[in-house]
PDB file of N, CA and C in Angstrom:
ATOM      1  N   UNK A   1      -0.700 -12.178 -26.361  1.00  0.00           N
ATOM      2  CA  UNK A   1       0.227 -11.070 -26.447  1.00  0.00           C
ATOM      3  C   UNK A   1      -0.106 -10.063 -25.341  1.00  0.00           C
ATOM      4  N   UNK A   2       1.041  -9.212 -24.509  1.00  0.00           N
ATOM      5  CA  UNK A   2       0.754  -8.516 -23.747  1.00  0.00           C
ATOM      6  C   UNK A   2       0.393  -7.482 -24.150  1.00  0.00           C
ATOM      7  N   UNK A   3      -0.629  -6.396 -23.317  1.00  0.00           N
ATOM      8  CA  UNK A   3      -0.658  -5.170 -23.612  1.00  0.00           C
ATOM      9  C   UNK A   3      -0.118  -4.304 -23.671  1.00  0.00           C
ATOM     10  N   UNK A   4       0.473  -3.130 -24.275  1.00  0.00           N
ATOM     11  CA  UNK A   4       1.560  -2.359 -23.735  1.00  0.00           C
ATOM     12  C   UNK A   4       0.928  -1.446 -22.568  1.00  0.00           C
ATOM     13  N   UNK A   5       2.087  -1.080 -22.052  1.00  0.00           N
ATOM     14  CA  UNK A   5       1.941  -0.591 -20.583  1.00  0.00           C
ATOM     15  C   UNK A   5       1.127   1.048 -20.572  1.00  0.00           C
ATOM     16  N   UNK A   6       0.744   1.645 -21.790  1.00  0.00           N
ATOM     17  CA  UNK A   6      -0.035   2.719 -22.174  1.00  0.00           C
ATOM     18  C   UNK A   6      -1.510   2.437 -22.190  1.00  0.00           C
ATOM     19  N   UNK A   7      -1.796   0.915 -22.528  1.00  0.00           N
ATOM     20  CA  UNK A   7      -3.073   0.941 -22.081  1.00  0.00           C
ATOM     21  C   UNK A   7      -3.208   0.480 -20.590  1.00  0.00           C
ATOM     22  N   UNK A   8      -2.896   0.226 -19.799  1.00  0.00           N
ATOM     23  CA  UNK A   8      -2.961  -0.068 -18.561  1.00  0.00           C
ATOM     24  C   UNK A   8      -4.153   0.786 -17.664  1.00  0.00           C
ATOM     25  N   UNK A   9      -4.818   0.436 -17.221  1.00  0.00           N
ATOM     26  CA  UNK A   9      -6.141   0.847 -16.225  1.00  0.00           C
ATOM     27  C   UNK A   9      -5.492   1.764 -14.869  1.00  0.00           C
ATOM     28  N   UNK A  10      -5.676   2.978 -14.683  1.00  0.00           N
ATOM     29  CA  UNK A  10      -4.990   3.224 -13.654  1.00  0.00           C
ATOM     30  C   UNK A  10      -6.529   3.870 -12.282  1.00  0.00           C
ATOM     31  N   UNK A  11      -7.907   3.729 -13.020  1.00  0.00           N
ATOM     32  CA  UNK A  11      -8.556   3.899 -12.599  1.00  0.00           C
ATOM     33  C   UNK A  11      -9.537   2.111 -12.293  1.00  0.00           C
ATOM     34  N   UNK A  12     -10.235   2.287 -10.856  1.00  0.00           N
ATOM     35  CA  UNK A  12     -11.133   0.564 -10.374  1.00  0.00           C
ATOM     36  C   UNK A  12     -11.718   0.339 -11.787  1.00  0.00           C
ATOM     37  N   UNK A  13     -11.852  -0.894 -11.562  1.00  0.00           N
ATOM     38  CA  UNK A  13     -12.871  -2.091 -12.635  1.00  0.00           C
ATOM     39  C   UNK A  13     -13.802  -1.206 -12.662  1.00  0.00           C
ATOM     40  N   UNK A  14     -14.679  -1.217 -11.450  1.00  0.00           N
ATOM     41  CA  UNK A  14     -15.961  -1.135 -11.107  1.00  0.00           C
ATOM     42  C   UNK A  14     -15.367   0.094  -9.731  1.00  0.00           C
ATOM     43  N   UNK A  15     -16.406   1.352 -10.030  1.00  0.00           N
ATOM     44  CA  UNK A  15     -16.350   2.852  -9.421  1.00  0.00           C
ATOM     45  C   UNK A  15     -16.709   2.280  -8.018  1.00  0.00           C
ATOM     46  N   UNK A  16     -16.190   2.245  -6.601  1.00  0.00           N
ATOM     47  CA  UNK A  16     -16.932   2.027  -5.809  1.00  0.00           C
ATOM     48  C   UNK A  16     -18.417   3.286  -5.306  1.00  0.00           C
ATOM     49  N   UNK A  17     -19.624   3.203  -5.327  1.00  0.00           N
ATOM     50  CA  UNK A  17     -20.064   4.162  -5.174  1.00  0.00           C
ATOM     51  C   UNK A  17     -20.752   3.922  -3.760  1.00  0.00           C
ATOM     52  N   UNK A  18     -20.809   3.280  -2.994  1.00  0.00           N
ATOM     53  CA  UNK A  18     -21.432   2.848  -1.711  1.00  0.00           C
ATOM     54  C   UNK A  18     -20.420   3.234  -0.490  1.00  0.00           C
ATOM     55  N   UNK A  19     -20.389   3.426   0.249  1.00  0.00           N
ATOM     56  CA  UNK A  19     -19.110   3.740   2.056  1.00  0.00           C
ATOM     57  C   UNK A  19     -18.520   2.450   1.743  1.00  0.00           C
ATOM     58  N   UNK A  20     -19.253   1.245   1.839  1.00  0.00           N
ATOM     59  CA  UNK A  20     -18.621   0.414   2.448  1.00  0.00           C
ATOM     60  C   UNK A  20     -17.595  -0.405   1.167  1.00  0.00           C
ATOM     61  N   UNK A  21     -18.400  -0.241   0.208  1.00  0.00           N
ATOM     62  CA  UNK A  21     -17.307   0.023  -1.271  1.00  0.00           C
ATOM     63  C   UNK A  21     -16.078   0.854  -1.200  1.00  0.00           C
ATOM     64  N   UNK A  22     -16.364   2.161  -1.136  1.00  0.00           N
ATOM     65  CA  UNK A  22     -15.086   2.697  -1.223  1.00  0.00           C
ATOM     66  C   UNK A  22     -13.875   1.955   0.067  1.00  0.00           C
ATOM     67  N   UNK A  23     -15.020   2.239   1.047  1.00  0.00           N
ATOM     68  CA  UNK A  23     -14.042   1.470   2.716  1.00  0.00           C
ATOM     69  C   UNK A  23     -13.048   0.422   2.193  1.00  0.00           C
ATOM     70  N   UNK A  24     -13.545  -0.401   1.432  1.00  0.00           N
ATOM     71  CA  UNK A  24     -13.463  -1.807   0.824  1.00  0.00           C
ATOM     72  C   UNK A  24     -11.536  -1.351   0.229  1.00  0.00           C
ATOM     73  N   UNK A  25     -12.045  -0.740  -1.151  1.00  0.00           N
ATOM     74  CA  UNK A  25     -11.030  -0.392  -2.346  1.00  0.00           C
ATOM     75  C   UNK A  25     -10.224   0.744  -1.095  1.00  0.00           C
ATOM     76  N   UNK A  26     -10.168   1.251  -0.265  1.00  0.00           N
ATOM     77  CA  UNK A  26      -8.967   1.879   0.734  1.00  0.00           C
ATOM     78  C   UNK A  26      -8.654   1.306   1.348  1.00  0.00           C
ATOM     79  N   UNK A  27      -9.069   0.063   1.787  1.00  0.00           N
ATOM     80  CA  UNK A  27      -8.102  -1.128   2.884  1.00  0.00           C
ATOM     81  C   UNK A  27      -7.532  -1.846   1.753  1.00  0.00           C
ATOM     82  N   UNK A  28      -8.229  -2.433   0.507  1.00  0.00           N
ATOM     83  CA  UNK A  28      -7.409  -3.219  -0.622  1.00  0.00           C
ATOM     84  C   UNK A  28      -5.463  -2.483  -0.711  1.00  0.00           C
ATOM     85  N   UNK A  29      -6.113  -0.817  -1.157  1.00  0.00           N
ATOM     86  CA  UNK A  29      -4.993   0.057  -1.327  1.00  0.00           C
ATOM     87  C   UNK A  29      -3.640  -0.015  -0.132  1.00  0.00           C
ATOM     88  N   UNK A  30      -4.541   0.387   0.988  1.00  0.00           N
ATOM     89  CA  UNK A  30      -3.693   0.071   1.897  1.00  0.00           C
ATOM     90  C   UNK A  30      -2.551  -0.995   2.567  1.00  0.00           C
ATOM     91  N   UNK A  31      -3.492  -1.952   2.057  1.00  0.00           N
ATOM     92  CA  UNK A  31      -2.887  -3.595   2.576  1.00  0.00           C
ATOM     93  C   UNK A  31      -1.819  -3.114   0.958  1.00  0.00           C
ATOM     94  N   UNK A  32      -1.992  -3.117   0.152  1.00  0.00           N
ATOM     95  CA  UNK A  32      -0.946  -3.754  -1.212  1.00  0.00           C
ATOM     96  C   UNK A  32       0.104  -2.659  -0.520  1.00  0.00           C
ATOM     97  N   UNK A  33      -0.441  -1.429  -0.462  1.00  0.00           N
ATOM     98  CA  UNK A  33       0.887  -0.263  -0.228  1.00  0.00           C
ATOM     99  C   UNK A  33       1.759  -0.506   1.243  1.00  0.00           C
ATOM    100  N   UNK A  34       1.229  -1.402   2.024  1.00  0.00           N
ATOM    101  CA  UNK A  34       2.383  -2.293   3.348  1.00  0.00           C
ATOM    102  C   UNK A  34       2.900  -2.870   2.685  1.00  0.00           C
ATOM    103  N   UNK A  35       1.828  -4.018   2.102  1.00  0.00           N
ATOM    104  CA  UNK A  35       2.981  -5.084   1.142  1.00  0.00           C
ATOM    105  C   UNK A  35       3.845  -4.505   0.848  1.00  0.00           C
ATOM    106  N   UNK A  36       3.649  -3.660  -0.136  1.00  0.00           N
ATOM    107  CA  UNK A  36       4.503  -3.497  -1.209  1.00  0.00           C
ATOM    108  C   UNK A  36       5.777  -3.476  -0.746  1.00  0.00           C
ATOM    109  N   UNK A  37       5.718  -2.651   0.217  1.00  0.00           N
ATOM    110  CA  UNK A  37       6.933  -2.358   0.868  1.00  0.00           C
ATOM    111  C   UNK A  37       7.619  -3.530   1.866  1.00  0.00           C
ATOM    112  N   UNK A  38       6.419  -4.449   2.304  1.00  0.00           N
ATOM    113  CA  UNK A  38       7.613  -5.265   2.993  1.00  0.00           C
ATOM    114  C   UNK A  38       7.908  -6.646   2.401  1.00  0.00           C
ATOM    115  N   UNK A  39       7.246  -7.259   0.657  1.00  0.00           N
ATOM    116  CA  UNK A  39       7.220  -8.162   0.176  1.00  0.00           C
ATOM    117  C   UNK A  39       7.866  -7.170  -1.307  1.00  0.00           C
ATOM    118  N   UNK A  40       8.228  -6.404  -1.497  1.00  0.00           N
ATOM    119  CA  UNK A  40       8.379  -5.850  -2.930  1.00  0.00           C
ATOM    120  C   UNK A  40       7.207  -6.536  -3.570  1.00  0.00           C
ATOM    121  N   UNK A  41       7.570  -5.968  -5.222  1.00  0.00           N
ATOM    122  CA  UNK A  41       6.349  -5.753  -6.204  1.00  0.00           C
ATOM    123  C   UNK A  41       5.947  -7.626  -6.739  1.00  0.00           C
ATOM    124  N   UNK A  42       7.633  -8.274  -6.285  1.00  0.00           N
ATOM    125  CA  UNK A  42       7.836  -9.624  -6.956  1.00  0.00           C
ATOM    126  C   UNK A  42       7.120 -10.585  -6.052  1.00  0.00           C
ATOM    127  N   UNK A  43       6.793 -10.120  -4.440  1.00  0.00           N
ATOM    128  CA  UNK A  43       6.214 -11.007  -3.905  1.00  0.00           C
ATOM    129  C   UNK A  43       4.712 -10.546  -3.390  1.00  0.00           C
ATOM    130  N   UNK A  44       4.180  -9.425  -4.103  1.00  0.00           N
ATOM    131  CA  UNK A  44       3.197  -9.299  -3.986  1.00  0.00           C
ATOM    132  C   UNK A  44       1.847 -10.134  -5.048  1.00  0.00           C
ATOM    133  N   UNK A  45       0.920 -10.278  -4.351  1.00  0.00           N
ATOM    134  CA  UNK A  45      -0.198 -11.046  -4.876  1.00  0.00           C
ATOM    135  C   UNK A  45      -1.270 -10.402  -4.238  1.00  0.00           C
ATOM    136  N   UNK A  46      -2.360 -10.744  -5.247  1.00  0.00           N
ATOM    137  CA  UNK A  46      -3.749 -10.813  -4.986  1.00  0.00           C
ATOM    138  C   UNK A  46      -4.380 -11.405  -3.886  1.00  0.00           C
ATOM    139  N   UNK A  47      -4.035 -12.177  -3.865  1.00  0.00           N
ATOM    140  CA  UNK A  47      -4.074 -13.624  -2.154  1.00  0.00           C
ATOM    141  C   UNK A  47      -3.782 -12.869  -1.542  1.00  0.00           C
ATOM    142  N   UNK A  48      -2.466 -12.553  -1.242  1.00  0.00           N
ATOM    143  CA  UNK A  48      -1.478 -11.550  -0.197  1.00  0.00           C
ATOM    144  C   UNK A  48      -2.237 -10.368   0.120  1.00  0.00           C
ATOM    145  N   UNK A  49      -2.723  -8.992  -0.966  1.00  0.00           N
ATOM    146  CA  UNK A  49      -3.767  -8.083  -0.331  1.00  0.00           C
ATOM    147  C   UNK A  49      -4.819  -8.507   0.348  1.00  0.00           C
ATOM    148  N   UNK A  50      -5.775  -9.601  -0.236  1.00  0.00           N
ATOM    149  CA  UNK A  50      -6.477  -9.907   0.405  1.00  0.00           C
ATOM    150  C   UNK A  50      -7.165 -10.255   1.873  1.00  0.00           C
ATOM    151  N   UNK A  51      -6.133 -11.239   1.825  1.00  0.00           N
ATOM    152  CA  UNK A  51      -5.261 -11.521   3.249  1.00  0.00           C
ATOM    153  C   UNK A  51      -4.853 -10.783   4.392  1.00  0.00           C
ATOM    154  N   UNK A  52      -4.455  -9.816   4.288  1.00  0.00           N
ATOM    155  CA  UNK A  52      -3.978  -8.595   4.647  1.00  0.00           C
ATOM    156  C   UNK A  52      -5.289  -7.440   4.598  1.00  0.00           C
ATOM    157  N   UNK A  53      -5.740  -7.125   3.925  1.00  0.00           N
ATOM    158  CA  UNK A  53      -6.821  -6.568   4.504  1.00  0.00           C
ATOM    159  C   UNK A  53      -8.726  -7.074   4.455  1.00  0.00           C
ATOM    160  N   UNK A  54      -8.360  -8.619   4.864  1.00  0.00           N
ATOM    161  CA  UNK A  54      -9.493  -9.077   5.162  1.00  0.00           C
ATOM    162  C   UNK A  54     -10.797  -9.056   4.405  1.00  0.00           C
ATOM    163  N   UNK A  55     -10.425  -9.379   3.153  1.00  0.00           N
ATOM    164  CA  UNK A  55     -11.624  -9.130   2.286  1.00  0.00           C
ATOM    165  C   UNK A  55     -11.490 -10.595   1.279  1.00  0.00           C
ATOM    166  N   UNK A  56     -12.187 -11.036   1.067  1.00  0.00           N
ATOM    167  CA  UNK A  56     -12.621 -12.256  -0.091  1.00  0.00           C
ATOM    168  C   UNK A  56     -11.542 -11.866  -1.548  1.00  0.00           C
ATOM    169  N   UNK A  57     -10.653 -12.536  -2.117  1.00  0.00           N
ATOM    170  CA  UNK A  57      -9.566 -12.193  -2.923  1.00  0.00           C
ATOM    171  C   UNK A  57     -10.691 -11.460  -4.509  1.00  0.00           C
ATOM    172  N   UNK A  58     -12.090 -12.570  -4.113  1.00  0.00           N
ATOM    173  CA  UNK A  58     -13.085 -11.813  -5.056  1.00  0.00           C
ATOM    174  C   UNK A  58     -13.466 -10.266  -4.871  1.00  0.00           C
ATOM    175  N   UNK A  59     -13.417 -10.113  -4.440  1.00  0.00           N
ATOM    176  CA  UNK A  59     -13.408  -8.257  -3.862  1.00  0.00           C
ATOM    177  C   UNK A  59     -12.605  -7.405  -4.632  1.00  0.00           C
ATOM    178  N   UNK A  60     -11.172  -8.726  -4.790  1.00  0.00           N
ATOM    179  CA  UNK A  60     -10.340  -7.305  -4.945  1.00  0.00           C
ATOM    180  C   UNK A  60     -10.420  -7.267  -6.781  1.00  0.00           C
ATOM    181  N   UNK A  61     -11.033  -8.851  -6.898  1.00  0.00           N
ATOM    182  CA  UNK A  61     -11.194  -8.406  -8.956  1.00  0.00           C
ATOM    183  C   UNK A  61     -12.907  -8.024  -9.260  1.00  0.00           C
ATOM    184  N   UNK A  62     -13.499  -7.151  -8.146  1.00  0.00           N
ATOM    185  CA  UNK A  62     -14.504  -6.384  -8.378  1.00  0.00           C
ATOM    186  C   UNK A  62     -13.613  -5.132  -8.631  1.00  0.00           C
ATOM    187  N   UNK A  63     -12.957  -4.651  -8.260  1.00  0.00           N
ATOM    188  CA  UNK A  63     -12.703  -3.670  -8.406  1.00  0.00           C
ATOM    189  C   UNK A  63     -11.719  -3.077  -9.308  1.00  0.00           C
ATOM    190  N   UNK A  64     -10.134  -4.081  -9.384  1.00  0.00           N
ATOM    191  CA  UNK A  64      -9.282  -4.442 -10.140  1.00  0.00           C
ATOM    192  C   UNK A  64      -8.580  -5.448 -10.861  1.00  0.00           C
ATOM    193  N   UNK A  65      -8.332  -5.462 -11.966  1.00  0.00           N
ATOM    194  CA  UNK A  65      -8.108  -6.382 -12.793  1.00  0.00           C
ATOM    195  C   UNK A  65      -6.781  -7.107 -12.191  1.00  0.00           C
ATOM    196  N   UNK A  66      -5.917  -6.824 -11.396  1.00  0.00           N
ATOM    197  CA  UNK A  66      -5.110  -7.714 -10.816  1.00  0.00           C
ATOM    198  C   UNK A  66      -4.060  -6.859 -10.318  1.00  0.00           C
ATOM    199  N   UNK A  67      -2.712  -7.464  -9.600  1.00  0.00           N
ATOM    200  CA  UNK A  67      -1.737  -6.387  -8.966  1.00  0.00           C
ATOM    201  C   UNK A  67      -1.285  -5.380  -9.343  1.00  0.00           C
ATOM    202  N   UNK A  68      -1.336  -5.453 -10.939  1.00  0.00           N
ATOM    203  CA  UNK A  68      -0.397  -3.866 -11.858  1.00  0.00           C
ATOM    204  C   UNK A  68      -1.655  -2.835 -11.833  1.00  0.00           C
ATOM    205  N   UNK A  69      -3.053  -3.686 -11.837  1.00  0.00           N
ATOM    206  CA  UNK A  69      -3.779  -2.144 -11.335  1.00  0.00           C
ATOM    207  C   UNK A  69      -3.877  -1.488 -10.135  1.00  0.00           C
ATOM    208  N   UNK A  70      -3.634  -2.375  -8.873  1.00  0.00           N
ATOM    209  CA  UNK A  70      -3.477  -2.127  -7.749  1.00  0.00           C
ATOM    210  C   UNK A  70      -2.310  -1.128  -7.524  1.00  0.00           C
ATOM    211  N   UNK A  71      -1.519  -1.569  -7.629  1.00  0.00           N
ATOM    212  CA  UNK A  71      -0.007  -0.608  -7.483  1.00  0.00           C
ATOM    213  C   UNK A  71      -0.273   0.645  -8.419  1.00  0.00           C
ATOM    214  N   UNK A  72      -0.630   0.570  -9.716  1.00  0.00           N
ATOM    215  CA  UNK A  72      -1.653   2.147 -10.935  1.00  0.00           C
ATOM    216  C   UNK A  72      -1.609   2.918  -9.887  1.00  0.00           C
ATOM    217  N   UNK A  73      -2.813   2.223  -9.048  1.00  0.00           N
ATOM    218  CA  UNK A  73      -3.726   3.328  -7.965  1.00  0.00           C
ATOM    219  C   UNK A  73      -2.824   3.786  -7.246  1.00  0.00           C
ATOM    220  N   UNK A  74      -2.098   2.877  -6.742  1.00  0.00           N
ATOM    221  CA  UNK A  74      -1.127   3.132  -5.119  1.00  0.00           C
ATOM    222  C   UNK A  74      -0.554   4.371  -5.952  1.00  0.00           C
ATOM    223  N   UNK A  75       0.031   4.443  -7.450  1.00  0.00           N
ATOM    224  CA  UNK A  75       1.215   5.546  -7.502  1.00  0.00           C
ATOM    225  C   UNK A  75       0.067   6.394  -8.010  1.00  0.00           C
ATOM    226  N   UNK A  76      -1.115   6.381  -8.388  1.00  0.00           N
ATOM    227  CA  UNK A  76      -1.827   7.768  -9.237  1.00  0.00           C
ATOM    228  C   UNK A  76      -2.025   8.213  -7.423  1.00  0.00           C
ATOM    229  N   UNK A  77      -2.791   7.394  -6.431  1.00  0.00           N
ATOM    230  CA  UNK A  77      -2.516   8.109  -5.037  1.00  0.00           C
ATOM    231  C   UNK A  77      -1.609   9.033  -4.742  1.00  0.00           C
ATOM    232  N   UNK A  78      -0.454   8.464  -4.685  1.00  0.00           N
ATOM    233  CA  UNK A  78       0.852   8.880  -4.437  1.00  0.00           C
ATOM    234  C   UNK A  78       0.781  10.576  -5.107  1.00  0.00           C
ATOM    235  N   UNK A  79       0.843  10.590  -6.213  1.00  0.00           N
ATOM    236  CA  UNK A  79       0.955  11.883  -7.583  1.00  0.00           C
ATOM    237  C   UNK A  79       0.193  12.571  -6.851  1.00  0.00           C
ATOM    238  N   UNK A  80      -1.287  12.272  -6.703  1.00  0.00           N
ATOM    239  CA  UNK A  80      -2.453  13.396  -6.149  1.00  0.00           C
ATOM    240  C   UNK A  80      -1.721  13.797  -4.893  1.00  0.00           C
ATOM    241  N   UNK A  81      -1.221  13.161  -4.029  1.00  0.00           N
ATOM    242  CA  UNK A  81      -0.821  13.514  -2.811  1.00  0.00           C
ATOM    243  C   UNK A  81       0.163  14.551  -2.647  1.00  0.00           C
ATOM    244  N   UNK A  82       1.358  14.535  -4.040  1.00  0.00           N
ATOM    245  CA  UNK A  82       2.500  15.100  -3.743  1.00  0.00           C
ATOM    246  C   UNK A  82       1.737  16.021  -4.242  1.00  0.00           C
ATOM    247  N   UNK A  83       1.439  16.174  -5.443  1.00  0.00           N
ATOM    248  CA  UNK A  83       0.136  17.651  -5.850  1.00  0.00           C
ATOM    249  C   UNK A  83      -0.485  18.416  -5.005  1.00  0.00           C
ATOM    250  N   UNK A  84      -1.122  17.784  -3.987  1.00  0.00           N
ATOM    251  CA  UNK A  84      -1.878  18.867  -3.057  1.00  0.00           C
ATOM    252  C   UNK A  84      -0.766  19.354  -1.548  1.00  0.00           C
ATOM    253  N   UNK A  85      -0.043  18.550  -1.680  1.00  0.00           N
ATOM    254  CA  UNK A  85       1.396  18.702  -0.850  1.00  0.00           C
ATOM    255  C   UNK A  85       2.020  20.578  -1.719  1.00  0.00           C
ATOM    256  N   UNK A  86       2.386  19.846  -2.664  1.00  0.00           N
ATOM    257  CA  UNK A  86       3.086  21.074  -3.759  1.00  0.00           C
ATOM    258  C   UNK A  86       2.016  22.284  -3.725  1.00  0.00           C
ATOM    259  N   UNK A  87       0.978  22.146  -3.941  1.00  0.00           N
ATOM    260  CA  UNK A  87      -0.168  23.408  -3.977  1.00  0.00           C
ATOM    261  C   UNK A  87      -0.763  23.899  -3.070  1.00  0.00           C
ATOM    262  N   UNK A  88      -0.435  23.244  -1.827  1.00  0.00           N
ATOM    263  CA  UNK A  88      -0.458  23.863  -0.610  1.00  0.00           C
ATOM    264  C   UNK A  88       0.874  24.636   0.196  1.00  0.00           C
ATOM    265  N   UNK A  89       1.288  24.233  -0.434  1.00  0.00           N
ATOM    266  CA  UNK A  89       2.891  24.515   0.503  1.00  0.00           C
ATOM    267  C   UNK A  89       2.956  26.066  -0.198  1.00  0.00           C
ATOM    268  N   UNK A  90       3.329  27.063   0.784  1.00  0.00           N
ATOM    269  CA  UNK A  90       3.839  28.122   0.701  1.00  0.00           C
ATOM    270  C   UNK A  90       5.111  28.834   0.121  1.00  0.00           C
ATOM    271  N   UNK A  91       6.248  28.276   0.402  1.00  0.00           N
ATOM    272  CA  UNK A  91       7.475  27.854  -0.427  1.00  0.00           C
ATOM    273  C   UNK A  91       7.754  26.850  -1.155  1.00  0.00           C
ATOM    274  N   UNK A  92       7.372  26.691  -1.998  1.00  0.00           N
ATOM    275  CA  UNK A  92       7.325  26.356  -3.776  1.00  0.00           C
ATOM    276  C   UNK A  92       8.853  25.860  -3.963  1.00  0.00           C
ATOM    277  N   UNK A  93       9.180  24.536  -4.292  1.00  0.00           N
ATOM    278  CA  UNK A  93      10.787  24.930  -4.829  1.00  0.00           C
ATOM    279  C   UNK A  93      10.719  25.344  -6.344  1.00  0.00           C
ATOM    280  N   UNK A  94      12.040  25.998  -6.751  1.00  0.00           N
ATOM    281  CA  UNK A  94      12.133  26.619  -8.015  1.00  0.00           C
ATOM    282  C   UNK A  94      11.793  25.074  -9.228  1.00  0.00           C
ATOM    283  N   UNK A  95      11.085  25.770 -10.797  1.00  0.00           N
ATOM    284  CA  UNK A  95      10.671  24.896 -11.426  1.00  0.00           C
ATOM    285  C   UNK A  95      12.215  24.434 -12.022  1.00  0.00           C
ATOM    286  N   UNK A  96      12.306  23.369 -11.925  1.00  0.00           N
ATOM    287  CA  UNK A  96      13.699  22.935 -12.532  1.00  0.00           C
ATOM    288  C   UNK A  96      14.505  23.130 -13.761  1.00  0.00           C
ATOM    289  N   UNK A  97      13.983  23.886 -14.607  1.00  0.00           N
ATOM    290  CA  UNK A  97      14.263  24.569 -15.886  1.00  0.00           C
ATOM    291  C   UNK A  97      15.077  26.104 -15.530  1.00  0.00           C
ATOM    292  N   UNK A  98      14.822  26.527 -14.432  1.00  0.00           N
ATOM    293  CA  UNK A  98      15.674  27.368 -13.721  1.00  0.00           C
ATOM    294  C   UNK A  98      16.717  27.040 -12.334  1.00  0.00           C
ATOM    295  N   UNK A  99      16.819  25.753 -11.961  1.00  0.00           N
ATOM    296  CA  UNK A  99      17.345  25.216 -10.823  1.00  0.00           C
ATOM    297  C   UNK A  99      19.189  25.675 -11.895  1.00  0.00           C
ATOM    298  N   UNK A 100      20.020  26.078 -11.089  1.00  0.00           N
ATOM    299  CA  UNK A 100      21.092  26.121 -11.611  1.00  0.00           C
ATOM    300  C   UNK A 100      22.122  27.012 -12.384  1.00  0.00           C
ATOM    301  N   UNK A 101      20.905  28.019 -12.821  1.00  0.00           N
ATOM    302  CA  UNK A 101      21.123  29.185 -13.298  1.00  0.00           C
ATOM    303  C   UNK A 101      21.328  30.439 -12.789  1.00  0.00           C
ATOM    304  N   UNK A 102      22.104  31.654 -12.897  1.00  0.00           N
ATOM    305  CA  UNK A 102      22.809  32.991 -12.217  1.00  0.00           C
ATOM    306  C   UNK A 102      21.955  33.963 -12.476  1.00  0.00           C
TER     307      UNK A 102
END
């Protein structure tokens, strides 16, 4: 039976704590987030990151349990990014609970 999608891992197997660890899990990230985009989500694989950023396909299930945790990361990335985007930026757009109103 599948898991539901609430338990899903959006954080690595295994924390990289070494340079060449983390180095490792940011080229994994990287290679899936090209894929992603030029194979969509249906023709992405484990093989395929691998492949793509030059690491033993064992590498990438040190770190993650398989493509739906890979892509987790790519979008919890994504979130942190638009976050420090949004909390840096000087002009703020209005919170949308007021977008529309006189």
């Amino acid at each position: 039976m599948a898991k539901p999608a609430t338990d899903k891992r959006t954080s690595p197997r295994r924390m990289p704590t070494q340079a060449r660890s983390r180095a490792r899990v940011a080229d994994i990230l990287k290679a899936a987030g090209v894929l992603l985009g030029e194979v969509g989500y249906d023709g992405l694989s484990t093989n395929l990151i691998a492949e793509r950023a030059d690491v033993p396909v064992g590498s990438i299930y040190q770190f993650f349990e398989g493509k739906d945790d890979i892509v987790a990361a790519l979008v919890e990335q994504f979130q942190e990014r638009i976050l420090k985007l949004w909390a840096s930026s000087s002009t703020r757009p209005a919170p949308c609970a007021t977008i529309g109103r006189s």
